[in-house]
C-alpha atoms as a PDB file:
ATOM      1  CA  UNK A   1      26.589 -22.763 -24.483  1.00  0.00           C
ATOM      2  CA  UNK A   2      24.201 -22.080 -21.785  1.00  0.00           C
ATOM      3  CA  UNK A   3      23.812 -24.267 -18.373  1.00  0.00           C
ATOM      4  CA  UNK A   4      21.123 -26.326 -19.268  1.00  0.00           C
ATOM      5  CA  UNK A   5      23.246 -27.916 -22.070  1.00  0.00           C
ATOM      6  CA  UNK A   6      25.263 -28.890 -18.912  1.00  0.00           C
ATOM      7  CA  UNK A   7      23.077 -31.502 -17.434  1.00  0.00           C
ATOM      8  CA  UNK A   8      24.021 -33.706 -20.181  1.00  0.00           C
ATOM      9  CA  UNK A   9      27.996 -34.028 -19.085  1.00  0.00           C
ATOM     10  CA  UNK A  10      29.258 -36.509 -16.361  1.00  0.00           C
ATOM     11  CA  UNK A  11      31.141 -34.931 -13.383  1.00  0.00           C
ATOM     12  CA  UNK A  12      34.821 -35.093 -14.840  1.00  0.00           C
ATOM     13  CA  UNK A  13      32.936 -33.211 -18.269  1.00  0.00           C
ATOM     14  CA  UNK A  14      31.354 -30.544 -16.205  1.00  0.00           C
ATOM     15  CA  UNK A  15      34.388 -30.045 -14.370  1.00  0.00           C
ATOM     16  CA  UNK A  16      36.391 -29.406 -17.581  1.00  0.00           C
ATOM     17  CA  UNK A  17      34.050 -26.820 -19.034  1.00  0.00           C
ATOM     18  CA  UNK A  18      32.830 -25.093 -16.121  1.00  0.00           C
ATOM     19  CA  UNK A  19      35.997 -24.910 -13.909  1.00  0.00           C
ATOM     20  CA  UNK A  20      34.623 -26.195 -10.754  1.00  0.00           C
ATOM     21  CA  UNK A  21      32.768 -29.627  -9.532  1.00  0.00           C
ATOM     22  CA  UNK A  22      28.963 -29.919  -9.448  1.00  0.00           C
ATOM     23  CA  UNK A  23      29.024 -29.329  -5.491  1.00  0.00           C
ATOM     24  CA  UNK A  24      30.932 -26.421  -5.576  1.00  0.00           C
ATOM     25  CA  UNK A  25      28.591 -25.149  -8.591  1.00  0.00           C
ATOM     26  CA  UNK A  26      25.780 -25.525  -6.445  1.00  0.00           C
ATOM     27  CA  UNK A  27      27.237 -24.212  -3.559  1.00  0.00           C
ATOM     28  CA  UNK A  28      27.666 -20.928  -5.312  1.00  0.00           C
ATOM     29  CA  UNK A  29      24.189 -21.160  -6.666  1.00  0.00           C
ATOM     30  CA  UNK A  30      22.954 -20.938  -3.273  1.00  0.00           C
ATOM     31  CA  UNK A  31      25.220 -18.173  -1.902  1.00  0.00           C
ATOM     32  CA  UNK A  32      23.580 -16.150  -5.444  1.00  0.00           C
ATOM     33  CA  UNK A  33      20.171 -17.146  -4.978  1.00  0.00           C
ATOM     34  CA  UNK A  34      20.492 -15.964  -1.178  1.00  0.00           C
ATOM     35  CA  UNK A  35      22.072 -12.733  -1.797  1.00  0.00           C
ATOM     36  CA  UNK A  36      19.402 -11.959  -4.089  1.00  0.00           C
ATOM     37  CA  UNK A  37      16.618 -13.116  -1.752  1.00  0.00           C
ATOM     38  CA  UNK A  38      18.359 -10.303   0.730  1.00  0.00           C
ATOM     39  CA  UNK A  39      18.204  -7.485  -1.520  1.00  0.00           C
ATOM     40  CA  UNK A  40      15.302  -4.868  -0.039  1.00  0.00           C
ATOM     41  CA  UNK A  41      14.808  -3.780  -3.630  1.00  0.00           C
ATOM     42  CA  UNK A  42      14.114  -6.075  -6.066  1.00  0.00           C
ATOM     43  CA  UNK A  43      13.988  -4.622  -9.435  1.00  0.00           C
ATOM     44  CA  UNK A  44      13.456  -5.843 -13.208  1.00  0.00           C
ATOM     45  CA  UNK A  45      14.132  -9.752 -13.372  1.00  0.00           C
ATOM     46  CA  UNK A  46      17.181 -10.324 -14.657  1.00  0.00           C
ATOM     47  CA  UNK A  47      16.227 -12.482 -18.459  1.00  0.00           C
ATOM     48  CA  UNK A  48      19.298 -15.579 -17.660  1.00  0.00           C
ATOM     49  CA  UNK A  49      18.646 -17.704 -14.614  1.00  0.00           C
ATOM     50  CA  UNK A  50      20.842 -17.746 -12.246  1.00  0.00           C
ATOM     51  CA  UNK A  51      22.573 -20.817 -13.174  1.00  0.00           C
ATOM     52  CA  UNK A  52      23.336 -19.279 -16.612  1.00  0.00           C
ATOM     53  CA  UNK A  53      24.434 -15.987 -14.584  1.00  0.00           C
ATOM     54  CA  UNK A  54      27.298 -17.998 -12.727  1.00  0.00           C
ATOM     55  CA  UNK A  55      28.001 -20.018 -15.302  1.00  0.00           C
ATOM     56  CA  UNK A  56      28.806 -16.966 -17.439  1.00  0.00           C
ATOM     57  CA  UNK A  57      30.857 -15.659 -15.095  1.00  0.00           C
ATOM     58  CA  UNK A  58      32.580 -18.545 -14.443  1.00  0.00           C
ATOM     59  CA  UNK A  59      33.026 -19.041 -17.960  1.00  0.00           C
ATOM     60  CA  UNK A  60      34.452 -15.221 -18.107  1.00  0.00           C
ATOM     61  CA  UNK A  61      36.884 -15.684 -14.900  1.00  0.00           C
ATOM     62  CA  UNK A  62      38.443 -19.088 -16.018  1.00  0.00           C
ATOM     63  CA  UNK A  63      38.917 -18.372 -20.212  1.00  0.00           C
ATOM     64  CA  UNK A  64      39.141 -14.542 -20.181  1.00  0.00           C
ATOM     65  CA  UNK A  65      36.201 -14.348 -22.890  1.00  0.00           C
ATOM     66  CA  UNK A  66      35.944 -10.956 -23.834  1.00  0.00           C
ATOM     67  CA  UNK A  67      32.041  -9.552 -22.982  1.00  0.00           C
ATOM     68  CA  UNK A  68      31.287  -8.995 -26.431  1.00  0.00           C
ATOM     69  CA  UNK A  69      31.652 -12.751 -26.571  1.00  0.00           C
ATOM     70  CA  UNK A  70      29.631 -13.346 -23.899  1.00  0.00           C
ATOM     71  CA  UNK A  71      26.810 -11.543 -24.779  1.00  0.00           C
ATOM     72  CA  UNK A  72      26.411 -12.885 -28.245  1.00  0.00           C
ATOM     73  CA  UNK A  73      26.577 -16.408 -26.422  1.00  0.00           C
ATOM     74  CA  UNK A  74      24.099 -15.174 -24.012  1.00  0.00           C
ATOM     75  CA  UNK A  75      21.613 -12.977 -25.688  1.00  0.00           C
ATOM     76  CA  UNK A  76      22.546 -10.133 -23.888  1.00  0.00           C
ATOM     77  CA  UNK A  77      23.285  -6.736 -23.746  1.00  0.00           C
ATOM     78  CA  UNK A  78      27.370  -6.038 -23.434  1.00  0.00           C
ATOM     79  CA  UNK A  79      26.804  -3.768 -20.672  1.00  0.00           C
ATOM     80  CA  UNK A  80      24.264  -6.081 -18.893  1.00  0.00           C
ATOM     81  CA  UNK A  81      27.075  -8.900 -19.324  1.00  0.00           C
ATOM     82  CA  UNK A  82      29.381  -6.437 -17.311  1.00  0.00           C
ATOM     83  CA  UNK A  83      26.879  -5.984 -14.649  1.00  0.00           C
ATOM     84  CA  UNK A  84      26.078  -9.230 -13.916  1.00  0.00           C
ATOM     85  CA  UNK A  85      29.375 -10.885 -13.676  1.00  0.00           C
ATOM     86  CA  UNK A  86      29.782  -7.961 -11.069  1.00  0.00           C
ATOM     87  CA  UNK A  87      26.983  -8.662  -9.222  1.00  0.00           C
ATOM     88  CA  UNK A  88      27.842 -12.249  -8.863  1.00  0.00           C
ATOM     89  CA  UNK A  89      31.933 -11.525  -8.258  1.00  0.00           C
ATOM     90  CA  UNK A  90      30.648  -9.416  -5.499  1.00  0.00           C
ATOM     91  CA  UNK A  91      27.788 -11.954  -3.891  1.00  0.00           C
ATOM     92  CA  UNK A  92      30.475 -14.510  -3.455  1.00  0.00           C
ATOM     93  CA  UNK A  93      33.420 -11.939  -2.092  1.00  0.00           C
ATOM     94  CA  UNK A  94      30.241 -11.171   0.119  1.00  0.00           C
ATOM     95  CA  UNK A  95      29.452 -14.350   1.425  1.00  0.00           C
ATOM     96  CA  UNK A  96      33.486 -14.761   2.741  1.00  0.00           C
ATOM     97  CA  UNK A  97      33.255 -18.221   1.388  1.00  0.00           C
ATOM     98  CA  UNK A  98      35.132 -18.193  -1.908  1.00  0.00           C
ATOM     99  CA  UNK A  99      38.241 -15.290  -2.157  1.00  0.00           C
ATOM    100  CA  UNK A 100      38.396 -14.060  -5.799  1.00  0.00           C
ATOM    101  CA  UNK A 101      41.655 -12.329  -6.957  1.00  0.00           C
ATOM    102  CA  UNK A 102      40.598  -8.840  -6.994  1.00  0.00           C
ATOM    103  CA  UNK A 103      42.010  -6.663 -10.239  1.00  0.00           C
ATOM    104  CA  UNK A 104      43.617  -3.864  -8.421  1.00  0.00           C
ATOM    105  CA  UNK A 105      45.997  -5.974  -6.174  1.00  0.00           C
ATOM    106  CA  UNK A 106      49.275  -5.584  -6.046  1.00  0.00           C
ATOM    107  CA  UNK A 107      51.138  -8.793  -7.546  1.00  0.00           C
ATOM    108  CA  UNK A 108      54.683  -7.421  -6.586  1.00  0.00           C
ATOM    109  CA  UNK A 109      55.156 -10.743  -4.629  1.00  0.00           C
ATOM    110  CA  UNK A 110      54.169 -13.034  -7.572  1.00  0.00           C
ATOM    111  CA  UNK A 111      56.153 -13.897 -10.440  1.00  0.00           C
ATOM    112  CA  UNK A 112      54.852 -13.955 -13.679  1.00  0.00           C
ATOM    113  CA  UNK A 113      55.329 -14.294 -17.617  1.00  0.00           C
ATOM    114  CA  UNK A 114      54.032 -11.625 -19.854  1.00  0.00           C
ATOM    115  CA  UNK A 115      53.079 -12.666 -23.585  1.00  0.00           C
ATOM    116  CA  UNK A 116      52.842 -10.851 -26.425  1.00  0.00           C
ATOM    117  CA  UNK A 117      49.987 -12.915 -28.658  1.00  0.00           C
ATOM    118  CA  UNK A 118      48.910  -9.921 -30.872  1.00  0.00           C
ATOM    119  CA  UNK A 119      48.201 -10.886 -34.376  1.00  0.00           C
ATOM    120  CA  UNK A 120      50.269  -8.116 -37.022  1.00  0.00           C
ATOM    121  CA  UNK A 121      50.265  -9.163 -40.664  1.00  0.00           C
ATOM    122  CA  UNK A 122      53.578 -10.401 -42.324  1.00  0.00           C
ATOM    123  CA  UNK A 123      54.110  -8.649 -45.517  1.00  0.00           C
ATOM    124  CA  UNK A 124      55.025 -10.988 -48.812  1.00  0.00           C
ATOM    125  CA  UNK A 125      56.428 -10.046 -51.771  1.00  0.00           C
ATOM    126  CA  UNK A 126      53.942 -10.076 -54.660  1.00  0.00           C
ATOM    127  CA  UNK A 127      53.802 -12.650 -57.372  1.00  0.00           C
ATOM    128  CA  UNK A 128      54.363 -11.438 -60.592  1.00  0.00           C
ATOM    129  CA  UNK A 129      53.857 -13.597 -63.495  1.00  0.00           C
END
């Protein structure tokens, strides 16, 4: 689902499939737009607007969608996925506004429940008639 399929949803809806309220939404919008507006190099347009570039980040940060995923949703390279929700993590660190868990952090202080949800197969006995 891209973000112009969005518009269609009340608040409360939007909320539920994009993680955050409209406000904050566009709040982050702005701190992405600006951040790109600073860069002294511009480079190749990116091909997703950058409403579709935080929603698909957002998307990737609150459901843990693998990239592959992503980019099928998209239309986009995997490695271009990868870049962009870096770029964006990074404008909004930037900006000192929002704090993002970083990955490499220690969580020594947090407790937590680990989850084993891998899939094996359960061997049956054969039917023999």
């Amino acid at each position: 689902m891209k973000y112009e399929n969005l518009i269609r949803f009340d608040e409360i809806e939007f909320k539920r499939l994009v993680g955050v309220s409209r406000p904050l939404f566009s709040k982050m919008l702005l701190i992405l737009e600006d951040s790109e507006r600073a860069k002294k190099k511009s480079g190749r347009p990116h091909s997703l607007s950058f409403e579709n570039q935080l929603f698909m980040t957002l998307n990737y940060l609150r459901s843990y969608r693998t990239q592959i995923e992503l980019s099928a949703d998209f239309g986009l390279a995997e490695s271009n996925v990868n870049r962009t929700i870096k770029k964006v993590e990074n404008a909004l660190i930037r900006s000192r506004v929002f704090a993002l868990h970083k990955r490499n952090q220690s969580i020594a202080d947090q407790d937590f429940v680990i989850i084993d949800v891998t899939e094996s197969p359960i061997e049956r006995p054969k039917k023999t008639d």
